[in-house]
PDB file of N, CA and C in Angstrom:
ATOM      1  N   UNK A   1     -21.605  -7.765  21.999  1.00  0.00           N
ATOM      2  CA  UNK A   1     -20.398  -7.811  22.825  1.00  0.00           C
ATOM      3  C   UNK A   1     -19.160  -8.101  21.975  1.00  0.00           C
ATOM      4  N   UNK A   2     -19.571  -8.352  20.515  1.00  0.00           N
ATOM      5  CA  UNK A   2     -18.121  -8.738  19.867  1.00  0.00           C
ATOM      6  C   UNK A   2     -17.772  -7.462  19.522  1.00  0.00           C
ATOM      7  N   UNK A   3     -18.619  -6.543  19.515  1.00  0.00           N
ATOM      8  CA  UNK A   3     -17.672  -5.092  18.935  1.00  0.00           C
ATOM      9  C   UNK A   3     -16.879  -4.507  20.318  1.00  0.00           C
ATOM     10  N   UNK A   4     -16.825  -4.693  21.418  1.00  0.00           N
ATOM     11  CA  UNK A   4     -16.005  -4.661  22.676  1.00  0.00           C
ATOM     12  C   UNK A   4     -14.360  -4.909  22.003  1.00  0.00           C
ATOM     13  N   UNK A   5     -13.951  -6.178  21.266  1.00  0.00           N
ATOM     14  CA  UNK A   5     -13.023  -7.089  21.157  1.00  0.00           C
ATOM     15  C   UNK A   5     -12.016  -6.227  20.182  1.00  0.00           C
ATOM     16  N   UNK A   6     -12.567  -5.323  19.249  1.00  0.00           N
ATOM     17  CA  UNK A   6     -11.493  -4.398  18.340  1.00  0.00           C
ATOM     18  C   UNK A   6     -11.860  -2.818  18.819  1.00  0.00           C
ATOM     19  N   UNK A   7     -13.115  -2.706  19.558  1.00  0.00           N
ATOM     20  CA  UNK A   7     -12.558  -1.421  20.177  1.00  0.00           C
ATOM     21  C   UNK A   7     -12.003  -1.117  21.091  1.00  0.00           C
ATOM     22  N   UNK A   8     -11.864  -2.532  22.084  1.00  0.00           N
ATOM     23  CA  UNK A   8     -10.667  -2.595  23.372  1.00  0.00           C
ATOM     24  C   UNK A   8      -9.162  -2.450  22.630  1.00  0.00           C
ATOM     25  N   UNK A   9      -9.040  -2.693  21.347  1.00  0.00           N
ATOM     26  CA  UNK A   9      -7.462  -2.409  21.492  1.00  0.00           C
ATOM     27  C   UNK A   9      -7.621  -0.976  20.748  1.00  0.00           C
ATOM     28  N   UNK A  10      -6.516  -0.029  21.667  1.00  0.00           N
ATOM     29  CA  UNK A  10      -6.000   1.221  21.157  1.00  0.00           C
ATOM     30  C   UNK A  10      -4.854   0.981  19.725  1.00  0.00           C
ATOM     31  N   UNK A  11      -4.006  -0.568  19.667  1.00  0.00           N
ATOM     32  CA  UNK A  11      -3.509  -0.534  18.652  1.00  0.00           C
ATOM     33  C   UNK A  11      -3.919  -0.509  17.350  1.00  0.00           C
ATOM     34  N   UNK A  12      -4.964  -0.752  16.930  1.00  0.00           N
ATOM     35  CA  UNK A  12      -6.009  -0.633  15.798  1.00  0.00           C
ATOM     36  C   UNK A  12      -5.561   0.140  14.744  1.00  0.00           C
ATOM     37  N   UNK A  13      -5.083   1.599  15.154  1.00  0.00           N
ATOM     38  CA  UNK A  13      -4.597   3.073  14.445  1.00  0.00           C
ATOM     39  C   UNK A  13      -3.365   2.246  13.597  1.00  0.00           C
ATOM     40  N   UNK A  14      -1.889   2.293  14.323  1.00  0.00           N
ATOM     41  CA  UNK A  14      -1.006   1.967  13.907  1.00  0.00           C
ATOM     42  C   UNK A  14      -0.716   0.504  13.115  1.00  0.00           C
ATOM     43  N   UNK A  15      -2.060  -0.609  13.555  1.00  0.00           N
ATOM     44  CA  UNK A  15      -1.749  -1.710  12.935  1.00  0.00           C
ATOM     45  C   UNK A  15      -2.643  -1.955  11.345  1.00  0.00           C
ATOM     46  N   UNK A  16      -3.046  -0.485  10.507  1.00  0.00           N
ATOM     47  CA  UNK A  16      -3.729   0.038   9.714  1.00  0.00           C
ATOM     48  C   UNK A  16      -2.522  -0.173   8.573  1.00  0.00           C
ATOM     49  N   UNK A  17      -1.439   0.712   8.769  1.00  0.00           N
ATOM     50  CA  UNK A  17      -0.439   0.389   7.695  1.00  0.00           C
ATOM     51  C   UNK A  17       0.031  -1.145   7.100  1.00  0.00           C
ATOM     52  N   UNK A  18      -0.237  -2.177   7.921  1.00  0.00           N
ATOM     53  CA  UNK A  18       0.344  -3.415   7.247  1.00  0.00           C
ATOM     54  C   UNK A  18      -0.451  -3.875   6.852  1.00  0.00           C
ATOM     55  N   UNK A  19      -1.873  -3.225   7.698  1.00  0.00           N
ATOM     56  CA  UNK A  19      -3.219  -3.973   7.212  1.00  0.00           C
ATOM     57  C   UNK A  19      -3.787  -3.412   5.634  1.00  0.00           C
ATOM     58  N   UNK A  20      -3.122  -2.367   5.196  1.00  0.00           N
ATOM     59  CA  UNK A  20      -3.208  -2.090   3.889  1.00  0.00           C
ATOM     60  C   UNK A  20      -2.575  -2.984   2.971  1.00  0.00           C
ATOM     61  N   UNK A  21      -1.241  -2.704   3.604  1.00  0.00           N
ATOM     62  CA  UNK A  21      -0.139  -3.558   2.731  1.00  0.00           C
ATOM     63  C   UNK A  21      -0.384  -4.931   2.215  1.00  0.00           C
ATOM     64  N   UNK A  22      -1.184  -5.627   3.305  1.00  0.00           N
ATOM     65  CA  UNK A  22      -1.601  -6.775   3.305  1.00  0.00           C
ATOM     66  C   UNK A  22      -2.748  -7.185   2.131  1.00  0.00           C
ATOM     67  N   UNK A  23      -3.473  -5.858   2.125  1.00  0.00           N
ATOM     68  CA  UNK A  23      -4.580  -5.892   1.575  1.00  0.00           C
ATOM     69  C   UNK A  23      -4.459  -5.458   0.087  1.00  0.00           C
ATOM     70  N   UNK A  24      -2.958  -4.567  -0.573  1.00  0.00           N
ATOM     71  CA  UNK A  24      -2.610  -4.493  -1.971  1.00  0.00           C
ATOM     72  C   UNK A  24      -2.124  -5.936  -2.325  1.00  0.00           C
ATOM     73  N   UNK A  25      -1.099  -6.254  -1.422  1.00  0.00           N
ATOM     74  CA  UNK A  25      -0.342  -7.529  -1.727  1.00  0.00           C
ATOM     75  C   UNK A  25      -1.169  -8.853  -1.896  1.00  0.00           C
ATOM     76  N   UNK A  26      -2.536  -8.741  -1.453  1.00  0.00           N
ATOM     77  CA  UNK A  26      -3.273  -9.856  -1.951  1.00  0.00           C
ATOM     78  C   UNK A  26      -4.260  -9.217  -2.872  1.00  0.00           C
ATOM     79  N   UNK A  27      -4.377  -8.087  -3.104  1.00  0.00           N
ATOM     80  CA  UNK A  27      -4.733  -7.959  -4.412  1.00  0.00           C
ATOM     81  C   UNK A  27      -3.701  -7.825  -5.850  1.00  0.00           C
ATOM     82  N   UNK A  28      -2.515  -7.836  -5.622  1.00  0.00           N
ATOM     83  CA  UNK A  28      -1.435  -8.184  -6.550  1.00  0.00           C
ATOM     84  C   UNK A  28      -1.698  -9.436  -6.566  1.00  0.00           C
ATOM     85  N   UNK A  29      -1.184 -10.353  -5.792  1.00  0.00           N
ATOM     86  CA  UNK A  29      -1.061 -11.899  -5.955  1.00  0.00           C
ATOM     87  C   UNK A  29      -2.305 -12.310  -6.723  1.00  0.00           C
ATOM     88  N   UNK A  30      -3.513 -11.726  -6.471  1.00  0.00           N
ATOM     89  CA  UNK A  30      -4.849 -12.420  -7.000  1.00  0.00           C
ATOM     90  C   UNK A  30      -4.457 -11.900  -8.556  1.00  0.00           C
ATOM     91  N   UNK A  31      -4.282 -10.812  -8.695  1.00  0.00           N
ATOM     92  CA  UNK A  31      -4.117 -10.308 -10.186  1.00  0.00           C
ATOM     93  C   UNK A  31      -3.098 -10.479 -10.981  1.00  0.00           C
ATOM     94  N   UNK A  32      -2.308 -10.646 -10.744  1.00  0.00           N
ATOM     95  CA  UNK A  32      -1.348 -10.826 -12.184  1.00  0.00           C
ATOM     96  C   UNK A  32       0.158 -11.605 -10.922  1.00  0.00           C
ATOM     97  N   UNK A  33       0.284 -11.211  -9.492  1.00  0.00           N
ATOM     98  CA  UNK A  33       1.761 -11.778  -8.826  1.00  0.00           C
ATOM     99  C   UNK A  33       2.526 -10.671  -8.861  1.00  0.00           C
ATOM    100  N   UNK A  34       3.724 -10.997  -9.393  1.00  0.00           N
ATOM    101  CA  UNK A  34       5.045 -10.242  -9.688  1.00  0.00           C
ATOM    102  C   UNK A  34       4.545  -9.146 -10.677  1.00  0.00           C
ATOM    103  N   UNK A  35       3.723  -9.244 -12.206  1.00  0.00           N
ATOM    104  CA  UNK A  35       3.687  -8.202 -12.791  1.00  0.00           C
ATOM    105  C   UNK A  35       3.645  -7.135 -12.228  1.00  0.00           C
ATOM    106  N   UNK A  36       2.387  -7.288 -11.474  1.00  0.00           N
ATOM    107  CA  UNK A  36       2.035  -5.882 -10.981  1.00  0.00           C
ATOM    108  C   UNK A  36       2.524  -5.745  -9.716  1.00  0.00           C
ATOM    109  N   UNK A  37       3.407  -6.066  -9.365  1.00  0.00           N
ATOM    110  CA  UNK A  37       4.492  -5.911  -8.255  1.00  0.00           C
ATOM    111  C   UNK A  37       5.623  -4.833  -9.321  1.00  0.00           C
ATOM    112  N   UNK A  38       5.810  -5.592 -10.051  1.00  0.00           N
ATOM    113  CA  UNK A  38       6.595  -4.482 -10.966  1.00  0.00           C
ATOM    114  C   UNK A  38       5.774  -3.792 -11.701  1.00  0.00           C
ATOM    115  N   UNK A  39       4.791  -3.683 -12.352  1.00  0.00           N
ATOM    116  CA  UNK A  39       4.304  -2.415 -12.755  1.00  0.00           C
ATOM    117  C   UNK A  39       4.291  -1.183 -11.595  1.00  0.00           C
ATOM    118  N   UNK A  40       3.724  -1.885 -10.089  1.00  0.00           N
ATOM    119  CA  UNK A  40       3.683  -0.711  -9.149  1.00  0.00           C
ATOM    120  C   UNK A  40       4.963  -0.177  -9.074  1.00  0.00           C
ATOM    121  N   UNK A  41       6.200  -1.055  -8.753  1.00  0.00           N
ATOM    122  CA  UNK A  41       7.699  -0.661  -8.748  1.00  0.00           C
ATOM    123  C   UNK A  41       7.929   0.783  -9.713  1.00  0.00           C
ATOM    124  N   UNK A  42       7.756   0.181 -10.853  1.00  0.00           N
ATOM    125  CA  UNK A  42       8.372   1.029 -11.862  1.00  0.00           C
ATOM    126  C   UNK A  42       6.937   2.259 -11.853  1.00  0.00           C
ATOM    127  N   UNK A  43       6.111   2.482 -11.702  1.00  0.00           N
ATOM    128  CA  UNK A  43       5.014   3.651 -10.992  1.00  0.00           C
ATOM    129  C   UNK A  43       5.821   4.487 -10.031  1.00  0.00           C
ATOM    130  N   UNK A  44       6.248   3.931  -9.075  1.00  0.00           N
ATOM    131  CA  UNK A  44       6.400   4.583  -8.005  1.00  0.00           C
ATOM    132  C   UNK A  44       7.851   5.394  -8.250  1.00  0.00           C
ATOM    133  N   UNK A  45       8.783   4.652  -8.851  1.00  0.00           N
ATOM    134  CA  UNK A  45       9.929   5.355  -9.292  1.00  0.00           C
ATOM    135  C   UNK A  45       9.928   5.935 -10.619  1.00  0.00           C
ATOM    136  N   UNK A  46       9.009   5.989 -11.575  1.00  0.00           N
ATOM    137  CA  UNK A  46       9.009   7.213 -12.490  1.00  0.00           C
ATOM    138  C   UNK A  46       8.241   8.360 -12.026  1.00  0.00           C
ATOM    139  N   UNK A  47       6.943   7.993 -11.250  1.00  0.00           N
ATOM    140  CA  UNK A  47       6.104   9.410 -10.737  1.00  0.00           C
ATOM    141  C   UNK A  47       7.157  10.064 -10.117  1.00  0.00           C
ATOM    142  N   UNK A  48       8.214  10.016  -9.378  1.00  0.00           N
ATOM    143  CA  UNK A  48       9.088  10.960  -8.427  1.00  0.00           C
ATOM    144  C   UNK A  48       9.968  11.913  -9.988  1.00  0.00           C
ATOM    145  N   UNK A  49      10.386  10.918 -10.362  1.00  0.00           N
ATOM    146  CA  UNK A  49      11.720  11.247 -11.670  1.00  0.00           C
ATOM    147  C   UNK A  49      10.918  12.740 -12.433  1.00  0.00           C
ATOM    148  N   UNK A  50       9.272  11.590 -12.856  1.00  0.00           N
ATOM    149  CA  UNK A  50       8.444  13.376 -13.539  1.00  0.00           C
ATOM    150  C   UNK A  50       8.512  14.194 -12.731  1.00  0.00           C
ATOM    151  N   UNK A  51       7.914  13.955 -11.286  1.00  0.00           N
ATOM    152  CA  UNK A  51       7.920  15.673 -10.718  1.00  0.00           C
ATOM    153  C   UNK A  51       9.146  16.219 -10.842  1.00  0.00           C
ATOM    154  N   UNK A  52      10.282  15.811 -10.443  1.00  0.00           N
ATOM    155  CA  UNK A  52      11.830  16.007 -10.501  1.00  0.00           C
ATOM    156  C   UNK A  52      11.958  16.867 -11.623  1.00  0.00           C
ATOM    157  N   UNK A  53      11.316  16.260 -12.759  1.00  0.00           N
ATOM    158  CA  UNK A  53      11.979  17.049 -14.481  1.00  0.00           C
ATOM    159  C   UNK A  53      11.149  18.375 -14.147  1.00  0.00           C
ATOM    160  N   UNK A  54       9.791  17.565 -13.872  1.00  0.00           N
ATOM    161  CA  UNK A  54       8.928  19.100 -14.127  1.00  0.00           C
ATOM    162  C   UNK A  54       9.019  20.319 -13.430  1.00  0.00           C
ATOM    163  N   UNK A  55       9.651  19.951 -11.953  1.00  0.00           N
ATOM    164  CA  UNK A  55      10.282  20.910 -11.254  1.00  0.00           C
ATOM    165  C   UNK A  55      11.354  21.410 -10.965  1.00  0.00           C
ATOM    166  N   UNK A  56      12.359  20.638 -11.996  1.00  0.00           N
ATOM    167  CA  UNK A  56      13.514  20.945 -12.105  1.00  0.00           C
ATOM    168  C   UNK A  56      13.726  22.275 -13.360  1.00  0.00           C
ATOM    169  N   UNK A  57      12.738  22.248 -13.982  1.00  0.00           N
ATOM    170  CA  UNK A  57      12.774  23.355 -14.811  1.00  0.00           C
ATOM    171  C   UNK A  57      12.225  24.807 -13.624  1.00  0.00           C
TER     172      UNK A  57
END
């Protein structure tokens, strides 16, 4: 009867995105904190910049 309790809510779908977020951000904090808060930072804004060059040609 406890599996009733998360398949009664339909919100489950949409409450997936923070539940990720939640789930990098405590695997940052466990691993390094801030580094890899900024290593991901600076990831996420050079992968765009390469496609940019590479498709800018």
């Amino acid at each position: 009867m406890t599996v009733r309790s998360p398949v009664a809510r339909p919100v489950a779908t949409p409450v997936e995105a923070p539940s990720l977020r939640r789930r990098i951000g405590a695997a940052a904090h466990r691993r390094a904190g801030r580094l890899e808060w900024i290593v991901f930072a600076l990831a996420v804004l050079v992968v765009p910049l390469i496609i940019l060059l590479l498709g800018g040609d």
